[in-house]
Protein backbone atom coordinates (compact mmCIF):
# COMPACT_ATOMS: atom_id res chain seq x y z
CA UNK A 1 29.81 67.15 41.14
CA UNK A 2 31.03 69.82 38.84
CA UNK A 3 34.37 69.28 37.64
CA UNK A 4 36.01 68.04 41.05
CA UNK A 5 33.75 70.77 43.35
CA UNK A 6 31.43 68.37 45.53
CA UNK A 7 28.28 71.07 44.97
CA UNK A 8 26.22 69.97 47.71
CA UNK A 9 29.47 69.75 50.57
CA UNK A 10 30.05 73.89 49.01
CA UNK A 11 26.79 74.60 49.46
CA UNK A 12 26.39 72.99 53.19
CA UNK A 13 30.05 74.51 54.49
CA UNK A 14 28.86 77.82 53.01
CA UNK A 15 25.23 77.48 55.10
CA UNK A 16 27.40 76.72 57.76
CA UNK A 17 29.97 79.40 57.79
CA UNK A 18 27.23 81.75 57.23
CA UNK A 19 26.31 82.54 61.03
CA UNK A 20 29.54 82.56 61.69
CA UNK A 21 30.59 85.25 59.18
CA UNK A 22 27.72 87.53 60.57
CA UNK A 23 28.38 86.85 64.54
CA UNK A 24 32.28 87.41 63.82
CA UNK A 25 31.75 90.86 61.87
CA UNK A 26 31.59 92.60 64.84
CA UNK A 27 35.04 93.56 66.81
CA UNK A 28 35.71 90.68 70.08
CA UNK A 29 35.42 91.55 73.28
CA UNK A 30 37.13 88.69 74.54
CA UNK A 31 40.30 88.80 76.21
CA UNK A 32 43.36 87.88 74.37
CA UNK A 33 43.94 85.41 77.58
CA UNK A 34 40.98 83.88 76.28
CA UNK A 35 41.67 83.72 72.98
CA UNK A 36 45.16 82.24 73.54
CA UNK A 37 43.24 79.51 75.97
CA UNK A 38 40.63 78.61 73.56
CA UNK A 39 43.31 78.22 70.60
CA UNK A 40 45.17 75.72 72.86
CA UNK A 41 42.61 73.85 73.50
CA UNK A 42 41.32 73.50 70.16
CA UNK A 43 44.82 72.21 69.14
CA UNK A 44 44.45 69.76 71.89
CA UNK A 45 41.27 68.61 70.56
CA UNK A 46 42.19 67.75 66.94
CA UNK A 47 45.75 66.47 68.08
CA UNK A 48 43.57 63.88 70.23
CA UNK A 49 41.06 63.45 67.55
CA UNK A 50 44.02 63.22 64.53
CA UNK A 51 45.23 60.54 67.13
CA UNK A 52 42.46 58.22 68.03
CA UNK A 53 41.67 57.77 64.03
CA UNK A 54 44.76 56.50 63.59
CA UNK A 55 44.71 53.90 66.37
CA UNK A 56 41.30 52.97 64.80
């Protein structure tokens, strides 16, 4: 820990983020239909997730 900055979580979510950064820098082909589709469901996802852990 420095100061209140978990180093090693930083250092992991940056790894992470990392191929994303590089696979996103190009424009999306997707369809916005897609994209709209995709959002939703992620929503749905954490709303269920956020929702089980509580019941837990």
């Amino acid at each position: 820990m420095v100061g209140s900055v978990d180093v090693a979580a930083a250092l992991a979510l940056l790894l992470g983020a990392l191929p994303v950064i590089v696979t996103l820098r190009h424009p999306s082909r997707l369809a916005d239909r897609v994209h709209a589709v995709s959002y939703v469901l992620l929503l749905v996802t954490v709303t269920m997730t956020t929702v089980l852990a509580a019941l837990r």
